[in-house]
C-alpha atoms as a PDB file:
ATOM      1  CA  UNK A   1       0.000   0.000   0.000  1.00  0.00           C
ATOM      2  CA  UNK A   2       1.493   3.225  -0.883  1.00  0.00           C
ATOM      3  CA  UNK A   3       1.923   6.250   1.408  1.00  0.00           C
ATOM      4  CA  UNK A   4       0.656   9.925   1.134  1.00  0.00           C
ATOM      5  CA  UNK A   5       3.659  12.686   0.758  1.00  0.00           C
ATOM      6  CA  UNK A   6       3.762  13.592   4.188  1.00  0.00           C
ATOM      7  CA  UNK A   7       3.014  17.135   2.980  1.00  0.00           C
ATOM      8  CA  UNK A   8      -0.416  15.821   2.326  1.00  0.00           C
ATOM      9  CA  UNK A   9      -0.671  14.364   5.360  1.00  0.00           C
ATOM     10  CA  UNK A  10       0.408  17.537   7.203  1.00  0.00           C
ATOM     11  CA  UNK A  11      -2.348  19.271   5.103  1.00  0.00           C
ATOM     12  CA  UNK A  12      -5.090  17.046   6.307  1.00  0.00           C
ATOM     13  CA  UNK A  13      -3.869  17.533   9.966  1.00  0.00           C
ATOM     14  CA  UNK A  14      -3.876  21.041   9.766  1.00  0.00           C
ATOM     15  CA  UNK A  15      -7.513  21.026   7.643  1.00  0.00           C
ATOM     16  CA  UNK A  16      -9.317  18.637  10.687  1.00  0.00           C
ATOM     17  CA  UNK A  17      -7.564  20.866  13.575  1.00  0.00           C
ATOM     18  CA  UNK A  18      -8.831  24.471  11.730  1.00  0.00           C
ATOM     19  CA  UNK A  19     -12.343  22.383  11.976  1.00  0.00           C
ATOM     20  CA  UNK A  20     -12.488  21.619  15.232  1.00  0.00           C
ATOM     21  CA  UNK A  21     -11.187  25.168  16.355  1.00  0.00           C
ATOM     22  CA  UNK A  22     -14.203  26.320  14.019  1.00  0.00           C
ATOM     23  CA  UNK A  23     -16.754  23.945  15.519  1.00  0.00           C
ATOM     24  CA  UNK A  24     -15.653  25.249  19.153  1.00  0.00           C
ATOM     25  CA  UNK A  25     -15.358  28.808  18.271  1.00  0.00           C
ATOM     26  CA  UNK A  26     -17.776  31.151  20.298  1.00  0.00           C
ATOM     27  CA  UNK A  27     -18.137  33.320  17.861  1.00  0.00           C
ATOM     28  CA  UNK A  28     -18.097  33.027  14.203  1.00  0.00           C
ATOM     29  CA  UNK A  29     -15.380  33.034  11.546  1.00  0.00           C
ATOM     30  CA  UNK A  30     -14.800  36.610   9.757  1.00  0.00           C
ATOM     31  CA  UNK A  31     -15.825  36.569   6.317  1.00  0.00           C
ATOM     32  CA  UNK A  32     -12.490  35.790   3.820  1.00  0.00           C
ATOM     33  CA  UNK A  33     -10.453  35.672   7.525  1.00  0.00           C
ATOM     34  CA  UNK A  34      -6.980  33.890   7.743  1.00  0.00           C
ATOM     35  CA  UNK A  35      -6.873  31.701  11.229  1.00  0.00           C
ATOM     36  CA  UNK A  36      -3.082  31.871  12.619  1.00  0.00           C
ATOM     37  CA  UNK A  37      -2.031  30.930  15.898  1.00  0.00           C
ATOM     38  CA  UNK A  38      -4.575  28.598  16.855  1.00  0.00           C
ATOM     39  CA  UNK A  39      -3.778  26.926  20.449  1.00  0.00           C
ATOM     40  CA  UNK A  40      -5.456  24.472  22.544  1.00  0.00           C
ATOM     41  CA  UNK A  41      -4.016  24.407  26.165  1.00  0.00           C
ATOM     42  CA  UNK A  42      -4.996  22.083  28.921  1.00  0.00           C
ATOM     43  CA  UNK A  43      -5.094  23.648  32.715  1.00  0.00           C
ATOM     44  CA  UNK A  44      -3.791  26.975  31.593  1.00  0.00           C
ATOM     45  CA  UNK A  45      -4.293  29.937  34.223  1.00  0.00           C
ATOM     46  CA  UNK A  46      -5.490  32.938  32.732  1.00  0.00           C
ATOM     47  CA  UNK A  47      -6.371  36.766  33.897  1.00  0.00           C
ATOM     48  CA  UNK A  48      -8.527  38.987  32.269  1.00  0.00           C
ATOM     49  CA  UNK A  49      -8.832  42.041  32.830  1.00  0.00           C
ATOM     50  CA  UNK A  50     -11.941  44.424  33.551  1.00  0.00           C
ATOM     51  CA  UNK A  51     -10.297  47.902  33.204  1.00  0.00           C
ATOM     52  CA  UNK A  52      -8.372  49.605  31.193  1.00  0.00           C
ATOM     53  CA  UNK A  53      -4.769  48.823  31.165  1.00  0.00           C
ATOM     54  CA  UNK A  54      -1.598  51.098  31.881  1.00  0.00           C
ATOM     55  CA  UNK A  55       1.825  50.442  33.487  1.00  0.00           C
ATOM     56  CA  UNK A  56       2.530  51.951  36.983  1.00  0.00           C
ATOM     57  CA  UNK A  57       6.487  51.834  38.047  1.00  0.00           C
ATOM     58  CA  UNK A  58       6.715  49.149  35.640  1.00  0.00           C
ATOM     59  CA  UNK A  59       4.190  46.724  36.759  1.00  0.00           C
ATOM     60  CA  UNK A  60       1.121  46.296  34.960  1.00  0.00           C
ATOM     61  CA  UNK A  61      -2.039  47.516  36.194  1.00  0.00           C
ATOM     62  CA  UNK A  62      -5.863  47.172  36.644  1.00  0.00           C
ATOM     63  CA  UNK A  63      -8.488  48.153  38.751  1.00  0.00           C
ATOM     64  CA  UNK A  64     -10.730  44.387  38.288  1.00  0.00           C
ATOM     65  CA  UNK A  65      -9.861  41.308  36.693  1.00  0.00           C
ATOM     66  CA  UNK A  66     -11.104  37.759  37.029  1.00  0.00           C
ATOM     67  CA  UNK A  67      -8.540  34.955  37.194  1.00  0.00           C
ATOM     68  CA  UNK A  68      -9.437  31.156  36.519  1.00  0.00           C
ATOM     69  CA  UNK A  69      -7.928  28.078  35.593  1.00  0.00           C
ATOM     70  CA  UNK A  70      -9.321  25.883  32.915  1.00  0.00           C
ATOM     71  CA  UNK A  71      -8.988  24.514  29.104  1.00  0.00           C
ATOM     72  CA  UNK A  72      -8.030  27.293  26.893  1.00  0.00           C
ATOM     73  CA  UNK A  73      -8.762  27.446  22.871  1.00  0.00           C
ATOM     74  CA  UNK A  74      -7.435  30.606  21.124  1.00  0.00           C
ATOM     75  CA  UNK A  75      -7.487  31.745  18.080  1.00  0.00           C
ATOM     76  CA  UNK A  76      -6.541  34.498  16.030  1.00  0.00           C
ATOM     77  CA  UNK A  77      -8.149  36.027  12.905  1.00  0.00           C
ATOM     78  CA  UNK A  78      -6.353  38.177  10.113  1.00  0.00           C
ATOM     79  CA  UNK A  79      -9.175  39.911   8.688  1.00  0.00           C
ATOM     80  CA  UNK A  80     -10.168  40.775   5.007  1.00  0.00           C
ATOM     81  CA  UNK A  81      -8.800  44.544   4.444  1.00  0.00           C
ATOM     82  CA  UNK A  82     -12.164  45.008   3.617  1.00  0.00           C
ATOM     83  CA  UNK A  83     -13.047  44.841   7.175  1.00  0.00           C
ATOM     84  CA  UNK A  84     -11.535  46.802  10.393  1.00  0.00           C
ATOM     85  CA  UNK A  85     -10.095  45.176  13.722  1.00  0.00           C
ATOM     86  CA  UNK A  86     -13.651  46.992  15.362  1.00  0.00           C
ATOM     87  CA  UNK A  87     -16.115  46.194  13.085  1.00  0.00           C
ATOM     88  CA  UNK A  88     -15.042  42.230  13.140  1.00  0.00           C
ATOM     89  CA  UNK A  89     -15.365  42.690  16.746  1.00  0.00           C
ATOM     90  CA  UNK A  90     -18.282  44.626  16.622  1.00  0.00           C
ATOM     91  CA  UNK A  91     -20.486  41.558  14.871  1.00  0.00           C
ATOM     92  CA  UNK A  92     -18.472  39.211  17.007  1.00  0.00           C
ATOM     93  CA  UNK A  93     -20.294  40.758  20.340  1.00  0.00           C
ATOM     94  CA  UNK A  94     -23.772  41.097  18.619  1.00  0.00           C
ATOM     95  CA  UNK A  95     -23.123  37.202  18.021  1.00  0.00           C
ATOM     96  CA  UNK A  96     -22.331  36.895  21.547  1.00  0.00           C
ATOM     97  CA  UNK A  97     -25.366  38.716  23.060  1.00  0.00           C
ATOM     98  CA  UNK A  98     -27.442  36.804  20.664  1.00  0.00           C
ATOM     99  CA  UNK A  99     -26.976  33.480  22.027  1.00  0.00           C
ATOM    100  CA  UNK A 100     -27.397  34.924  26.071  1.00  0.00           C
ATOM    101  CA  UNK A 101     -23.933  36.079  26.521  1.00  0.00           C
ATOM    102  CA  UNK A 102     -23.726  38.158  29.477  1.00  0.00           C
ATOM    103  CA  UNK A 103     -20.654  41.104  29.273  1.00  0.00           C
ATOM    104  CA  UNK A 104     -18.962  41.581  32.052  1.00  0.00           C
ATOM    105  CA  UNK A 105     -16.513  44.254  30.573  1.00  0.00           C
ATOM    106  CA  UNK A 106     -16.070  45.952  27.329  1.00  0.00           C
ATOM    107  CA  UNK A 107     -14.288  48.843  26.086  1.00  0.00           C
ATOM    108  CA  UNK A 108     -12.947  50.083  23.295  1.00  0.00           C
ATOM    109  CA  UNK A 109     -10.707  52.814  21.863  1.00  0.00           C
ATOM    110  CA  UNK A 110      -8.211  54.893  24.473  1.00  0.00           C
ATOM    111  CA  UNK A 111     -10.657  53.719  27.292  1.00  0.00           C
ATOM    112  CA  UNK A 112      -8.909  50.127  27.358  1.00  0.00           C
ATOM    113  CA  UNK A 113      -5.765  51.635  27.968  1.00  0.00           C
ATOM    114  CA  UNK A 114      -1.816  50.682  25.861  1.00  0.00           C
ATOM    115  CA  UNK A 115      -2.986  48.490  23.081  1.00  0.00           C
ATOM    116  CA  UNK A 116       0.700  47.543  23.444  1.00  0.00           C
ATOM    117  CA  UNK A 117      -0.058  45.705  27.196  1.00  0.00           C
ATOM    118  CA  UNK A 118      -3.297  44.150  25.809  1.00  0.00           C
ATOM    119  CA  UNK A 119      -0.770  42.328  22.605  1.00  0.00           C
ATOM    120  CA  UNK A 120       2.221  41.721  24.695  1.00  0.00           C
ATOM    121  CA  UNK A 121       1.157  41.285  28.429  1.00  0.00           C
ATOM    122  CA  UNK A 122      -2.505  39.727  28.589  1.00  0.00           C
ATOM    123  CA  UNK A 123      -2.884  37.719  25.272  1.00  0.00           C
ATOM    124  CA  UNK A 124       0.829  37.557  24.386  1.00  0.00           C
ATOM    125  CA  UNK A 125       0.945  37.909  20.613  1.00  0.00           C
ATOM    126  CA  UNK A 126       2.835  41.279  19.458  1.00  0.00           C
ATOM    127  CA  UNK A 127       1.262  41.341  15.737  1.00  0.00           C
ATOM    128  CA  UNK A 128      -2.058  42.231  17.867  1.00  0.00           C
ATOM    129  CA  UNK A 129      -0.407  45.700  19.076  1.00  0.00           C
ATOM    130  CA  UNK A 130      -1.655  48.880  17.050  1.00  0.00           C
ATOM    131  CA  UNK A 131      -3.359  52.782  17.565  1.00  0.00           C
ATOM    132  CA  UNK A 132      -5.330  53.037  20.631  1.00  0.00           C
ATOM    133  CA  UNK A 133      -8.220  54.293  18.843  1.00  0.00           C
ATOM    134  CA  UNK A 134      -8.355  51.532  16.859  1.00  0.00           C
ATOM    135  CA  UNK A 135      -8.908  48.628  19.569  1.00  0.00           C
ATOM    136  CA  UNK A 136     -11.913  46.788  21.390  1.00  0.00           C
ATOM    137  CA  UNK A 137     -11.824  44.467  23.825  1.00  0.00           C
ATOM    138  CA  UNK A 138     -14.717  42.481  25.573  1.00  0.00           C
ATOM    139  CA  UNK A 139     -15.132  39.754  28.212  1.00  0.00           C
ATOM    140  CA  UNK A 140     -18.321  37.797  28.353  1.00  0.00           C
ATOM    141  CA  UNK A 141     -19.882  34.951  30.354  1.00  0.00           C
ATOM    142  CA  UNK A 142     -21.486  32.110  28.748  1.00  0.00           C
ATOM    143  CA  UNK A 143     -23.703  29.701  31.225  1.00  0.00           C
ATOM    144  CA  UNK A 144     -25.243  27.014  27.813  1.00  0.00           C
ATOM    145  CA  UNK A 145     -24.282  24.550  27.375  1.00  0.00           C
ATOM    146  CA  UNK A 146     -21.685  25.140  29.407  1.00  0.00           C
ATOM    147  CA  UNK A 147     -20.353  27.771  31.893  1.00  0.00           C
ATOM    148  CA  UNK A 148     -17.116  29.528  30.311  1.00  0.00           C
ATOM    149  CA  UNK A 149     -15.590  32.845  29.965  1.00  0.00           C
ATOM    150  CA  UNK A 150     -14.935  34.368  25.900  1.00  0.00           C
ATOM    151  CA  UNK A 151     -12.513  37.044  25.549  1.00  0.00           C
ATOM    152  CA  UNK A 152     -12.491  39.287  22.228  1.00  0.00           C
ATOM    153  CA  UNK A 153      -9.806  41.638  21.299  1.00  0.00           C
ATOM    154  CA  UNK A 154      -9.821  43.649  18.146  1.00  0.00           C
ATOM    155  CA  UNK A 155      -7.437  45.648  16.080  1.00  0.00           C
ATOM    156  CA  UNK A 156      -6.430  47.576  13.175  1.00  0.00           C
ATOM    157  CA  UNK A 157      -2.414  47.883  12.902  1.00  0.00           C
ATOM    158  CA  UNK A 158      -1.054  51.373  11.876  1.00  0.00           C
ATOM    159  CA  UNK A 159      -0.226  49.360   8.677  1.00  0.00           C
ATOM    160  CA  UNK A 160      -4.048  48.711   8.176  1.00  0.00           C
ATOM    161  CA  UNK A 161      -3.791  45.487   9.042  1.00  0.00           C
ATOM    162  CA  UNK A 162      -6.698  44.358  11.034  1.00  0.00           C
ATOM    163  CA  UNK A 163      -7.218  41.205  13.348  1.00  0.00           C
ATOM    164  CA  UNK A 164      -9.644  39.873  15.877  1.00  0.00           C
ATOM    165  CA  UNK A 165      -8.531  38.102  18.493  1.00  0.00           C
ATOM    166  CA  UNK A 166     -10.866  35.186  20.355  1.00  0.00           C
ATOM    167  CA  UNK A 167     -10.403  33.055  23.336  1.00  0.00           C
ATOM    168  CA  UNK A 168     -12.912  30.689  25.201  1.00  0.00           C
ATOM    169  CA  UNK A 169     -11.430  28.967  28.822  1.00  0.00           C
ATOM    170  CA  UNK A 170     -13.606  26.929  30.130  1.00  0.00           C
ATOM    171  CA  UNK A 171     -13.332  26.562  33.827  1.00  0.00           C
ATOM    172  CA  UNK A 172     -11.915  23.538  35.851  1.00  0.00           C
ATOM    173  CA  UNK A 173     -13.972  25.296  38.605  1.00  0.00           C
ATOM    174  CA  UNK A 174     -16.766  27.206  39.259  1.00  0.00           C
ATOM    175  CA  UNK A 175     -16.533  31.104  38.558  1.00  0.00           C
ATOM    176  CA  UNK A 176     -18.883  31.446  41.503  1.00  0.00           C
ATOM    177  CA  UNK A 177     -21.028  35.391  40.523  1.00  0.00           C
ATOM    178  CA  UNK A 178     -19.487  37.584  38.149  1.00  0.00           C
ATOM    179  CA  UNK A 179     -20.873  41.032  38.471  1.00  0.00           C
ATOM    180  CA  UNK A 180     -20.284  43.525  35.165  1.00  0.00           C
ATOM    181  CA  UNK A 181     -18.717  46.533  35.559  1.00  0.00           C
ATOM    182  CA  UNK A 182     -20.909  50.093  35.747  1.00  0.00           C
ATOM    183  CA  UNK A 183     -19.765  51.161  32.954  1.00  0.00           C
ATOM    184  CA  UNK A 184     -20.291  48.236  30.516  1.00  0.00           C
ATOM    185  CA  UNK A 185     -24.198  48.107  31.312  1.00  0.00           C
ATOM    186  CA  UNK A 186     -24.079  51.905  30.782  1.00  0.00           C
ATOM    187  CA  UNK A 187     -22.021  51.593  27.371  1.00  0.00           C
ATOM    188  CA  UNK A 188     -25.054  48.520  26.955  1.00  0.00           C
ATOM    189  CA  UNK A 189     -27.713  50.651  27.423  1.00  0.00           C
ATOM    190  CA  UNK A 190     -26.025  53.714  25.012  1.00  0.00           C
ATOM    191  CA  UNK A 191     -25.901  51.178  22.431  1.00  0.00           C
ATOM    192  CA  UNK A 192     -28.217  48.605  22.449  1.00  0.00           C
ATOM    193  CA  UNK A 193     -30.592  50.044  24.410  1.00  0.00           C
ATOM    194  CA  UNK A 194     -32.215  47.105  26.718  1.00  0.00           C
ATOM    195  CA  UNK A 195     -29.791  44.690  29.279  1.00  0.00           C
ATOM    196  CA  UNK A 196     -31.859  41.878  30.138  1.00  0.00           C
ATOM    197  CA  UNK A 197     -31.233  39.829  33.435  1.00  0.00           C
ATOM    198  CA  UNK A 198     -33.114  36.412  33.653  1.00  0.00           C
ATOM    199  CA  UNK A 199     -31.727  34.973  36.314  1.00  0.00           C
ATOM    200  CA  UNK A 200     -32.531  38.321  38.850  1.00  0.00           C
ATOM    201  CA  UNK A 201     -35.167  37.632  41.194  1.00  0.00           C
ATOM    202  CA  UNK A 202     -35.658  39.772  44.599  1.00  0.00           C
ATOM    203  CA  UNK A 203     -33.445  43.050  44.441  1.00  0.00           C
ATOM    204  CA  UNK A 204     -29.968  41.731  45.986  1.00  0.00           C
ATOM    205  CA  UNK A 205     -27.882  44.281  47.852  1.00  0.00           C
ATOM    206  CA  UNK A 206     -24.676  43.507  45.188  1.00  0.00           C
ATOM    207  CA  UNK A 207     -27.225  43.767  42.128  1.00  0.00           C
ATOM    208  CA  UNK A 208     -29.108  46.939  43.645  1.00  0.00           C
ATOM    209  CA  UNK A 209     -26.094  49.003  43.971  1.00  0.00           C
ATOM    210  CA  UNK A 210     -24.452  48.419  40.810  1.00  0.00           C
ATOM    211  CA  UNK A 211     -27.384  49.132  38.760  1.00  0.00           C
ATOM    212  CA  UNK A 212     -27.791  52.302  40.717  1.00  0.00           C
ATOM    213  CA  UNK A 213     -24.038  52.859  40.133  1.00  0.00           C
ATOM    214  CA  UNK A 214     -24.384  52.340  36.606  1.00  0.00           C
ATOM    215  CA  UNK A 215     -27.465  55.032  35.931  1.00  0.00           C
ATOM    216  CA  UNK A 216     -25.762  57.563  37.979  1.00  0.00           C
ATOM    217  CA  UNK A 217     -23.151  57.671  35.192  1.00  0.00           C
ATOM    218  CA  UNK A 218     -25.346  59.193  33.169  1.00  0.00           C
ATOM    219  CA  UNK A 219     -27.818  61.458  34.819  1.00  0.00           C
ATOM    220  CA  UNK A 220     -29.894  62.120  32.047  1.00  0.00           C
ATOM    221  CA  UNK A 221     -30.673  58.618  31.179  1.00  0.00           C
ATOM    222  CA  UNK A 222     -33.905  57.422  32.033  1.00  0.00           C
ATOM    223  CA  UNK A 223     -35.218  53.390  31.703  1.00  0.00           C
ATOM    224  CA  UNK A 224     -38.159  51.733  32.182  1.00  0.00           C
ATOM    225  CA  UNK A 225     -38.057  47.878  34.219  1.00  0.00           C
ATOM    226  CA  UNK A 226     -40.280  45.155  33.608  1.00  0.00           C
ATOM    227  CA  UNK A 227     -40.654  41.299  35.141  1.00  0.00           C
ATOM    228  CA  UNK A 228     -42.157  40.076  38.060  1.00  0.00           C
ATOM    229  CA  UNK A 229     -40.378  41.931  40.761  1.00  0.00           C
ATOM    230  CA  UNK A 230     -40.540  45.495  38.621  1.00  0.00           C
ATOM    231  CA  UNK A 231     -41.437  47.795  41.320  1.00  0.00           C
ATOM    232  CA  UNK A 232     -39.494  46.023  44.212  1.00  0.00           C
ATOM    233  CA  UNK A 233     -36.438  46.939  41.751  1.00  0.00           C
ATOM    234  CA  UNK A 234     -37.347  50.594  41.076  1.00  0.00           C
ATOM    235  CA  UNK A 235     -38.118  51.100  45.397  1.00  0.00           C
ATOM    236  CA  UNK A 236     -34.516  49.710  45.625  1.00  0.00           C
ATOM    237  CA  UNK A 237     -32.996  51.607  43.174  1.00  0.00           C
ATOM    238  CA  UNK A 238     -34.673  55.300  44.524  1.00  0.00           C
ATOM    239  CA  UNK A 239     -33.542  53.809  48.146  1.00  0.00           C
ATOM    240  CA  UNK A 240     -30.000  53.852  46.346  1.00  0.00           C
ATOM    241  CA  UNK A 241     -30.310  57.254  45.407  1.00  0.00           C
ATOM    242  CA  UNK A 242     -31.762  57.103  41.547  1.00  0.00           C
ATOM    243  CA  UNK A 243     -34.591  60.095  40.882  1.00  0.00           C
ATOM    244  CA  UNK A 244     -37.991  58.519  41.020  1.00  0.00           C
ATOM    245  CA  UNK A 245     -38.806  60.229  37.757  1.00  0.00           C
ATOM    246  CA  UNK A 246     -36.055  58.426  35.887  1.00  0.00           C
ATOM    247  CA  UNK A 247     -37.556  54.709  36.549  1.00  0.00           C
ATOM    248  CA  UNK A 248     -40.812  53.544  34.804  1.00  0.00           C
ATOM    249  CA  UNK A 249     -42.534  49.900  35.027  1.00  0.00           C
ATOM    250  CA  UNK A 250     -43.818  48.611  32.490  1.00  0.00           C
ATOM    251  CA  UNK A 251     -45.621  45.124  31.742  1.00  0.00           C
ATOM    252  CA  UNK A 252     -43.658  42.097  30.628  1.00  0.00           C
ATOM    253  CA  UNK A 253     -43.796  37.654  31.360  1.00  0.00           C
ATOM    254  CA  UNK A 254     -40.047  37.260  31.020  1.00  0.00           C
ATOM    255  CA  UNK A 255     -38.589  36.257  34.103  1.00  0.00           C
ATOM    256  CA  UNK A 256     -35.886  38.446  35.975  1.00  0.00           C
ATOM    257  CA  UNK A 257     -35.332  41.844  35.144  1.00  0.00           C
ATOM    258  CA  UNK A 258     -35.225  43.552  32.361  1.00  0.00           C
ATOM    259  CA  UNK A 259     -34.147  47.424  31.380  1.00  0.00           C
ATOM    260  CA  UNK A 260     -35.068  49.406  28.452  1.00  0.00           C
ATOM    261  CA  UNK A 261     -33.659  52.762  27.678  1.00  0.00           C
ATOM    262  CA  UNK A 262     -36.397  55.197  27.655  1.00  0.00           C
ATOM    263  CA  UNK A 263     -34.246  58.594  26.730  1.00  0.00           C
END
């Protein structure tokens, strides 16, 4: 029986592990996109951050981050020219939200901080480093069918080059509750306009304050709440110091909580 070149063979390697990066990928792949780097890691320990990054006396720092320990699948996407590093990661996170992501921190431009950290120190690939204005980043939490955290970093080099970056862990352990940052469900609201929150119940002191953190960001804003426990929400959320005028209930079966912006 003869043999196949070992070229081929090498091809048909490289064809069935592209596939199954594809098949586990939590977001789809970019149009006419080049995969490069791909890596599959057992127990790797990774941080992500929930702030913008900068360097302090030469150590590298952040206000929030979660940390975990799990199976780690990376990938990295060089993008049609056609497309840019934030518009790639723009459809990545409607993708996300689509299937019940929940964001626990995204920013883009000069609010994440030295795209060159972000390339070298966090996801450790240098080709990712380019303007500040021209980066993204997001972390999200995805419970089905299985709990695991998805980060997404976009980028468009000063060449024009652009890439998205994408990594899923999942967890050897349980993240326990992973509360967003303030201003991610504000930059939510700004752009999407609703957050939605199945799994809230009873106004929890955690929960309570952070929503009433997150409308005090913007004063003007004003959203209406719907679900079961509507009003107990909006009497805990003028208890935490939100105008009365600013919160509306309105009807809706969905269970939790759920904000729409009004104005």
């Amino acid at each position: 029986m003869s043999r196949a070149p070992a070229g081929v063979v090498l091809s048909v390697i490289g064809a069935l592990w592209l596939s199954i990066m594809t098949a586990q990928a939590a977001v789809p792949v970019p149009e006419d996109a080049t995969a490069t780097g791909e890596v599959v890691q057992e127990a790797v320990e990774r941080r992500y951050p929930m702030d913008g990054l900068r360097r302090i006396s030469g150590r590298l720092r952040m206000d929030a981050k979660v940390e975990a320990l799990g199976r780690l699948e990376a990938v990295t996407y060089r993008l049609s020219d056609r497309q840019t590093g934030l518009e790639a990661f723009t459809n990545a996170r409607e993708h996300l939200l689509d299937e019940g992501a929940e964001l626990l921190f995204w920013c883009e431009g000069r609010d994440c901080g030295s795209s060159s950290l972000w390339a070298n120190e966090v996801f450790g690939r240098s080709y990712l480093y380019g303007p500040e204005n021209q980066q993204a980043y997001l972390l999200a939490r995805m419970t089905e069918p299985e709990d695991r955290l998805v980060a997404l970093y976009g980028i468009t080099r000063g060449s024009g080059r652009p890439y998205l970056h994408v990594e899923t862990l999942h967890p050897t352990a349980s993240l326990g509750e992973l509360l967003p940052t303030a201003g991610t469900l504000l930059r939510q609201l700004h752009s999407v306009g609703v957050l939605h929150f199945p799994g809230l119940a009873a106004p929890s002191p955690a929960w309570r304050a952070l929503l009433a953190r997150t409308l005090q960001l913007d004063r003007t804003l004003s959203v209406a709440l719907s679900g079961p426990e509507a009003e107990s929400w909006q009497a805990a959320l003028v208890d935490e110091g939100v105008r009365a005028a600013r919160l509306q209930t309105e009807a809706g079966d969905a269970p939790g909580l759920h904000l729409r912006r009004l104005r």
